[in-house]
PDB file of N, CA and C in Angstrom:
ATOM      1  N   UNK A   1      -4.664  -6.713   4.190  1.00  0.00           N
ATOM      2  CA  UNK A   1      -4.857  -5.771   3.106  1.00  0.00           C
ATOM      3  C   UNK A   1      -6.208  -6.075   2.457  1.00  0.00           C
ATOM      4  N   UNK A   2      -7.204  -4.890   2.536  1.00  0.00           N
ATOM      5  CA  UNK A   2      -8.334  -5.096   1.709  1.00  0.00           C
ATOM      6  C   UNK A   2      -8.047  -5.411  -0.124  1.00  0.00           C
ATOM      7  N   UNK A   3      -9.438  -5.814  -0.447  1.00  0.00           N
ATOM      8  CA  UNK A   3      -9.022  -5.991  -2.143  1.00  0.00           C
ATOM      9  C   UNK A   3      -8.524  -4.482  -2.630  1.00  0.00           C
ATOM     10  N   UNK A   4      -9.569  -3.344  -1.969  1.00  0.00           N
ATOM     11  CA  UNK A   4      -9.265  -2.067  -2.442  1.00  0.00           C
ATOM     12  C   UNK A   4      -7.837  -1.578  -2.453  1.00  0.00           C
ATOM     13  N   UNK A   5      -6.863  -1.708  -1.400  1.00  0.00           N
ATOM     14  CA  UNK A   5      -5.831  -1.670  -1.139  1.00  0.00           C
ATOM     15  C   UNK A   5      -5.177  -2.256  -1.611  1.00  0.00           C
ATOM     16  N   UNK A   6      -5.037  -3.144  -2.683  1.00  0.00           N
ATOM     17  CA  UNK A   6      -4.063  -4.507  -2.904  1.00  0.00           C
ATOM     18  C   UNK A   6      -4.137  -3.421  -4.485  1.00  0.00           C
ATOM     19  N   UNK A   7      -5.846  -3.531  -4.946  1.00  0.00           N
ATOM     20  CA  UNK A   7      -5.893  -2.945  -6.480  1.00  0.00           C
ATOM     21  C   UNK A   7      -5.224  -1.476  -6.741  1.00  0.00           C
ATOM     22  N   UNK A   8      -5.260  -0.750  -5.476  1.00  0.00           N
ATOM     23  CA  UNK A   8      -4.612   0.608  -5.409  1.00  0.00           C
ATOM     24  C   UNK A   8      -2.899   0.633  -5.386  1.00  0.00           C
ATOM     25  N   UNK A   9      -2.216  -0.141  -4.695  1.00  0.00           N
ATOM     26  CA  UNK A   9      -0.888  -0.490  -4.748  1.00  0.00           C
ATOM     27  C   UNK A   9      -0.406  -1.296  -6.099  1.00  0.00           C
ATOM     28  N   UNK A  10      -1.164  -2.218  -6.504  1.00  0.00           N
ATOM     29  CA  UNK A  10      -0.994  -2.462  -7.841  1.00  0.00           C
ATOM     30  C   UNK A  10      -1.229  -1.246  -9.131  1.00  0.00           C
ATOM     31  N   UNK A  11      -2.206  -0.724  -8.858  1.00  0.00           N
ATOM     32  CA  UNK A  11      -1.934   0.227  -9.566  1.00  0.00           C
ATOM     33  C   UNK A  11      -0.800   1.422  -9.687  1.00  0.00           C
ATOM     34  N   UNK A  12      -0.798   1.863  -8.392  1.00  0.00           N
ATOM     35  CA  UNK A  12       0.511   2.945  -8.035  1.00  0.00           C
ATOM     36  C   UNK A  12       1.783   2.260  -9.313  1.00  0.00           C
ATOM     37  N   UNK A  13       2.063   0.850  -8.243  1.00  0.00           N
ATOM     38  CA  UNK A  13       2.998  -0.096  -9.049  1.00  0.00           C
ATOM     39  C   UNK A  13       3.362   0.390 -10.424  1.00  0.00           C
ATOM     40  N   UNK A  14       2.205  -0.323 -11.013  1.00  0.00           N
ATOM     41  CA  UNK A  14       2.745   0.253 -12.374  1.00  0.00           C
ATOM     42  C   UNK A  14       2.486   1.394 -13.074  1.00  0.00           C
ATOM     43  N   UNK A  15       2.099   2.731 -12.453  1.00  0.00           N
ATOM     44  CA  UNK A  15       2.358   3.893 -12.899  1.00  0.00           C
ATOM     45  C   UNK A  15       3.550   3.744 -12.441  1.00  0.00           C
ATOM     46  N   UNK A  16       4.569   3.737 -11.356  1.00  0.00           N
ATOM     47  CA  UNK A  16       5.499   3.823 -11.382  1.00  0.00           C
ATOM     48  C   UNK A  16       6.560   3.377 -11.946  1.00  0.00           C
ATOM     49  N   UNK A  17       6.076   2.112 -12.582  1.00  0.00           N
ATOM     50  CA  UNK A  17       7.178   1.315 -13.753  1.00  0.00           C
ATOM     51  C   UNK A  17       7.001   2.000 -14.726  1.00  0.00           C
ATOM     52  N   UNK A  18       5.505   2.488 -15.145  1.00  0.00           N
ATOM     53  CA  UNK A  18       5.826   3.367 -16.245  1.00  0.00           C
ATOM     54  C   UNK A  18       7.010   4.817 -16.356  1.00  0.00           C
ATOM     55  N   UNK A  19       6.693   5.140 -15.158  1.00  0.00           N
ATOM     56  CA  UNK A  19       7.370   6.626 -15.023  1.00  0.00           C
ATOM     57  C   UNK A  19       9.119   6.561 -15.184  1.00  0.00           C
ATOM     58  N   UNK A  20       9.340   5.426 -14.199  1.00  0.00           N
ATOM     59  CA  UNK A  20      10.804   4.805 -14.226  1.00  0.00           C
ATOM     60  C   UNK A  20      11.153   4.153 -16.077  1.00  0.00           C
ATOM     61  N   UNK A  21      10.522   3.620 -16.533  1.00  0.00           N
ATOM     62  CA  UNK A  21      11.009   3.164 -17.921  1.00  0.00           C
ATOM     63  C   UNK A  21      10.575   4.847 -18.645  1.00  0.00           C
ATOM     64  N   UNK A  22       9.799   5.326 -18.885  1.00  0.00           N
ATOM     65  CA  UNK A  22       9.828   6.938 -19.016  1.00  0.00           C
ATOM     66  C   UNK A  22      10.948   7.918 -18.963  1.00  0.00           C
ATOM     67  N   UNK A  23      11.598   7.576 -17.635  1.00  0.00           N
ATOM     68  CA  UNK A  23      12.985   8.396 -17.142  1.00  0.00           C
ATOM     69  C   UNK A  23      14.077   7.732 -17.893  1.00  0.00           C
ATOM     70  N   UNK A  24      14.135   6.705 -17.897  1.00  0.00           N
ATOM     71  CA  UNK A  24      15.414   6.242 -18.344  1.00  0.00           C
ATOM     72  C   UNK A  24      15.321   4.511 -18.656  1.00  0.00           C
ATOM     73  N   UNK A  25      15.248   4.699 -20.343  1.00  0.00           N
ATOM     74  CA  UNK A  25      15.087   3.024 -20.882  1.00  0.00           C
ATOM     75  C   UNK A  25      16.100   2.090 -19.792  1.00  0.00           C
ATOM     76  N   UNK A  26      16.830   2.706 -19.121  1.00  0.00           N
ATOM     77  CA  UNK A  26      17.592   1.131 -19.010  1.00  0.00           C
ATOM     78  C   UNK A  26      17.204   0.292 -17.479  1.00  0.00           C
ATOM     79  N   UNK A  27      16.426   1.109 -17.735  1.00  0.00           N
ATOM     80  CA  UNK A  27      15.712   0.291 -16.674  1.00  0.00           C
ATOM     81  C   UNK A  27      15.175  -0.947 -17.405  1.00  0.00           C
ATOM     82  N   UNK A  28      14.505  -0.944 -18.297  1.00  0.00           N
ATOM     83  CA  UNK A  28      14.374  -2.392 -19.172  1.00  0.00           C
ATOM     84  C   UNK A  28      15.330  -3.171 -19.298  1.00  0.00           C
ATOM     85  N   UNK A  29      16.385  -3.182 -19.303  1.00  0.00           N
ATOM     86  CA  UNK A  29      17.676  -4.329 -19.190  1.00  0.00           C
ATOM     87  C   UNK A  29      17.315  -5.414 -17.482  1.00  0.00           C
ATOM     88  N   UNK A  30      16.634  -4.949 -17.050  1.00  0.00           N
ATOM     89  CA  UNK A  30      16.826  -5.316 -15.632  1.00  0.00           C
ATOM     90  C   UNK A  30      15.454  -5.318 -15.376  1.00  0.00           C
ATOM     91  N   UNK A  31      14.012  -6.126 -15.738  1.00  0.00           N
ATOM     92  CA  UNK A  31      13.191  -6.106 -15.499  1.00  0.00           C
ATOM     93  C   UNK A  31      12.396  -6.170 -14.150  1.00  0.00           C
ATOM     94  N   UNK A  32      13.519  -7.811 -13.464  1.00  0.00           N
ATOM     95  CA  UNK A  32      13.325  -7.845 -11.487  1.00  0.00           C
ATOM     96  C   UNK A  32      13.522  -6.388 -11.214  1.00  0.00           C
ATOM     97  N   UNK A  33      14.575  -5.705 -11.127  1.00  0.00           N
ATOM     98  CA  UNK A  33      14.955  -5.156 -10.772  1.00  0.00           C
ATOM     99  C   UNK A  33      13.847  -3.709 -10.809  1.00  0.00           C
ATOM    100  N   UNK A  34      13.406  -3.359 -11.757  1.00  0.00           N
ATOM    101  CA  UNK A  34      12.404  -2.660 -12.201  1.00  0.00           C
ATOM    102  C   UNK A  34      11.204  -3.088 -11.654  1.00  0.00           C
ATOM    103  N   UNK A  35      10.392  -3.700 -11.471  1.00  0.00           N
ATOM    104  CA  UNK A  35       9.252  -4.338 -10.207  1.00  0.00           C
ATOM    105  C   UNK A  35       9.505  -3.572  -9.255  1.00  0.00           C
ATOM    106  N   UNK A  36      10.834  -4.823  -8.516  1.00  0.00           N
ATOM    107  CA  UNK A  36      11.167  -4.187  -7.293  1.00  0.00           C
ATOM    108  C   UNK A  36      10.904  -2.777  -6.961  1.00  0.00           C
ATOM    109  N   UNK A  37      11.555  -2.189  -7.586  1.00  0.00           N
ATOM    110  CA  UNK A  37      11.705  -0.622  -7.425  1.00  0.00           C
ATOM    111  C   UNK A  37      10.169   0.166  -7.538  1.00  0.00           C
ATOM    112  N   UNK A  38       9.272  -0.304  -8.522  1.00  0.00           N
ATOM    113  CA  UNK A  38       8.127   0.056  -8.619  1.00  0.00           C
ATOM    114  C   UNK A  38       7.229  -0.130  -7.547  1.00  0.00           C
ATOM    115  N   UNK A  39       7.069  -1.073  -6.744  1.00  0.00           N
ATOM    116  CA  UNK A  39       6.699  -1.681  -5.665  1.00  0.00           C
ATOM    117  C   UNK A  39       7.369  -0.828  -4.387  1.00  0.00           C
ATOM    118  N   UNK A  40       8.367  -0.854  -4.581  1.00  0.00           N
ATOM    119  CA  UNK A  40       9.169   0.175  -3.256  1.00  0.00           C
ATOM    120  C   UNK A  40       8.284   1.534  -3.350  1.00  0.00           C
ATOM    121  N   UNK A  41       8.484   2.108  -4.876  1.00  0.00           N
ATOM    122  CA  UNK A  41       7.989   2.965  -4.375  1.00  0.00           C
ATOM    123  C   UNK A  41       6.550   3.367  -4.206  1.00  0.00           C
ATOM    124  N   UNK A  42       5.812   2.344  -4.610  1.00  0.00           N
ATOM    125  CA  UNK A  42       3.900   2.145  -4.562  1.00  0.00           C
ATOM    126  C   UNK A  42       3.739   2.081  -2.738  1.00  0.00           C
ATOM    127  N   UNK A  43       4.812   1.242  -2.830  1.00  0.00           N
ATOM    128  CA  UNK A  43       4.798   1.159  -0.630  1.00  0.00           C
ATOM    129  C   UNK A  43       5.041   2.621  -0.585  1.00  0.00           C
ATOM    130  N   UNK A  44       6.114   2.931  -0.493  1.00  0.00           N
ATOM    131  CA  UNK A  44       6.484   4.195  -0.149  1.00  0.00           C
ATOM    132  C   UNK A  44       5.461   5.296  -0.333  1.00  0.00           C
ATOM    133  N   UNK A  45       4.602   5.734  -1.723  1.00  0.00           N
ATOM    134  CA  UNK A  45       3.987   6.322  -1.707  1.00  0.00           C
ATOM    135  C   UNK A  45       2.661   6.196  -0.997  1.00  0.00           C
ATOM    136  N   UNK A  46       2.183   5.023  -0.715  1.00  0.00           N
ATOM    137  CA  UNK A  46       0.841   4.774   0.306  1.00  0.00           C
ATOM    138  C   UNK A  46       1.083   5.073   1.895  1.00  0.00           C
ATOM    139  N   UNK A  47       2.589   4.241   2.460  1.00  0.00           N
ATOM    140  CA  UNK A  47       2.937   4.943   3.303  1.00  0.00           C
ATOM    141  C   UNK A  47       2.342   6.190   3.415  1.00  0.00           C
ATOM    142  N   UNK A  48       2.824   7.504   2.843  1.00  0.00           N
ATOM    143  CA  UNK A  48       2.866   8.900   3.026  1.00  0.00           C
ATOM    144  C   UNK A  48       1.862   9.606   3.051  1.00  0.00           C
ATOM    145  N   UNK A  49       1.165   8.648   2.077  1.00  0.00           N
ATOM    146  CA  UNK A  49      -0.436   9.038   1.811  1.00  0.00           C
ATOM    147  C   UNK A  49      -1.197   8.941   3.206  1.00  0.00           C
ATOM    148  N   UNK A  50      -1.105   7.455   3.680  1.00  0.00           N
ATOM    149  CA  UNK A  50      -2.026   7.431   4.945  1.00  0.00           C
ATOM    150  C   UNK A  50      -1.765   8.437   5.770  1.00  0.00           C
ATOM    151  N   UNK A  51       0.043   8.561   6.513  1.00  0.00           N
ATOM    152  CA  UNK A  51       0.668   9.932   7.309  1.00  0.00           C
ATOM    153  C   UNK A  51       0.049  11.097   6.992  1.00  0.00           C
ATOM    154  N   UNK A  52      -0.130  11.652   5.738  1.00  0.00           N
ATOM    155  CA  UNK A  52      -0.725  12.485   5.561  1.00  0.00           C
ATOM    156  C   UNK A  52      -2.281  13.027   5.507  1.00  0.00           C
ATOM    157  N   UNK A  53      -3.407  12.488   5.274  1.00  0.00           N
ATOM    158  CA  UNK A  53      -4.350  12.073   4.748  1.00  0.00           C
ATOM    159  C   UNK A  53      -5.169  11.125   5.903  1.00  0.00           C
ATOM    160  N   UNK A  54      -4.481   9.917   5.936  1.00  0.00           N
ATOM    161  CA  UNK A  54      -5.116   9.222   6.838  1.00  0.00           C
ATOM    162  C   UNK A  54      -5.445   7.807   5.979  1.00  0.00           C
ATOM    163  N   UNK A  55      -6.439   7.172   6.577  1.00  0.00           N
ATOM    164  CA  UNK A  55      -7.569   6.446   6.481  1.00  0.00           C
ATOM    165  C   UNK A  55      -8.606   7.091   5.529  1.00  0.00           C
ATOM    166  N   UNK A  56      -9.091   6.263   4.407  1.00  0.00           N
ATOM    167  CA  UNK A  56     -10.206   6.383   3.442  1.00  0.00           C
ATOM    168  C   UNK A  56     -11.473   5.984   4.210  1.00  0.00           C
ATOM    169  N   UNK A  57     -12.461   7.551   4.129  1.00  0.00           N
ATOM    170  CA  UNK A  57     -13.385   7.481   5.156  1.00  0.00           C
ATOM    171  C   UNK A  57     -14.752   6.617   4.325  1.00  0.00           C
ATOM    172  N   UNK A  58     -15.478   5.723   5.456  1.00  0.00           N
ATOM    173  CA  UNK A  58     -16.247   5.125   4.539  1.00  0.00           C
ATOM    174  C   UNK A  58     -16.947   6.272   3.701  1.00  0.00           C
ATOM    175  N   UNK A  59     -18.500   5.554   3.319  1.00  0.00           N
ATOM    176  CA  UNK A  59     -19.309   6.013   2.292  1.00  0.00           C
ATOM    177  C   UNK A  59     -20.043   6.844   3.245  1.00  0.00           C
ATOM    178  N   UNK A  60     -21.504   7.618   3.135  1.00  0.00           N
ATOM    179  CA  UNK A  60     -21.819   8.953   4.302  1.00  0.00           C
ATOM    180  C   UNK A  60     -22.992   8.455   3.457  1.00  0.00           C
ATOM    181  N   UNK A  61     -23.790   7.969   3.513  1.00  0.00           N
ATOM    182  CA  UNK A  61     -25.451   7.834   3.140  1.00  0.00           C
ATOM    183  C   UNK A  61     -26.219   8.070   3.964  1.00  0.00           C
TER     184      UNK A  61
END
């Protein structure tokens, strides 16, 4: 995993913890549990991205 890739999945990450504590506080009772899930779905969403999309094409100078 490049740095770019690591900072992009971390990010997904926690938009998605945000969105999940957003939907429904009780997800805060269960903080592991809340990661986890954020992370599942930061994978999940990069997954789909590449399937779809691909590979981030270099720079074109």
């Amino acid at each position: 995993m490049t740095r770019s890739e690591y900072d992009e999945m971390e990010a997904t990450a926690n938009v998605a913890m945000a969105g999940l504590l957003a939907g429904d506080e009780g997800w805060a009772a269960n903080p592991q549990h809340l990661a986890v899930k954020a992370f599942d779905i930061a994978e999940a969403f990069t997954a789909e991205k590449k399937k779809r999309i691909g590979e981030r094409p270099e720079w074109n100078d």
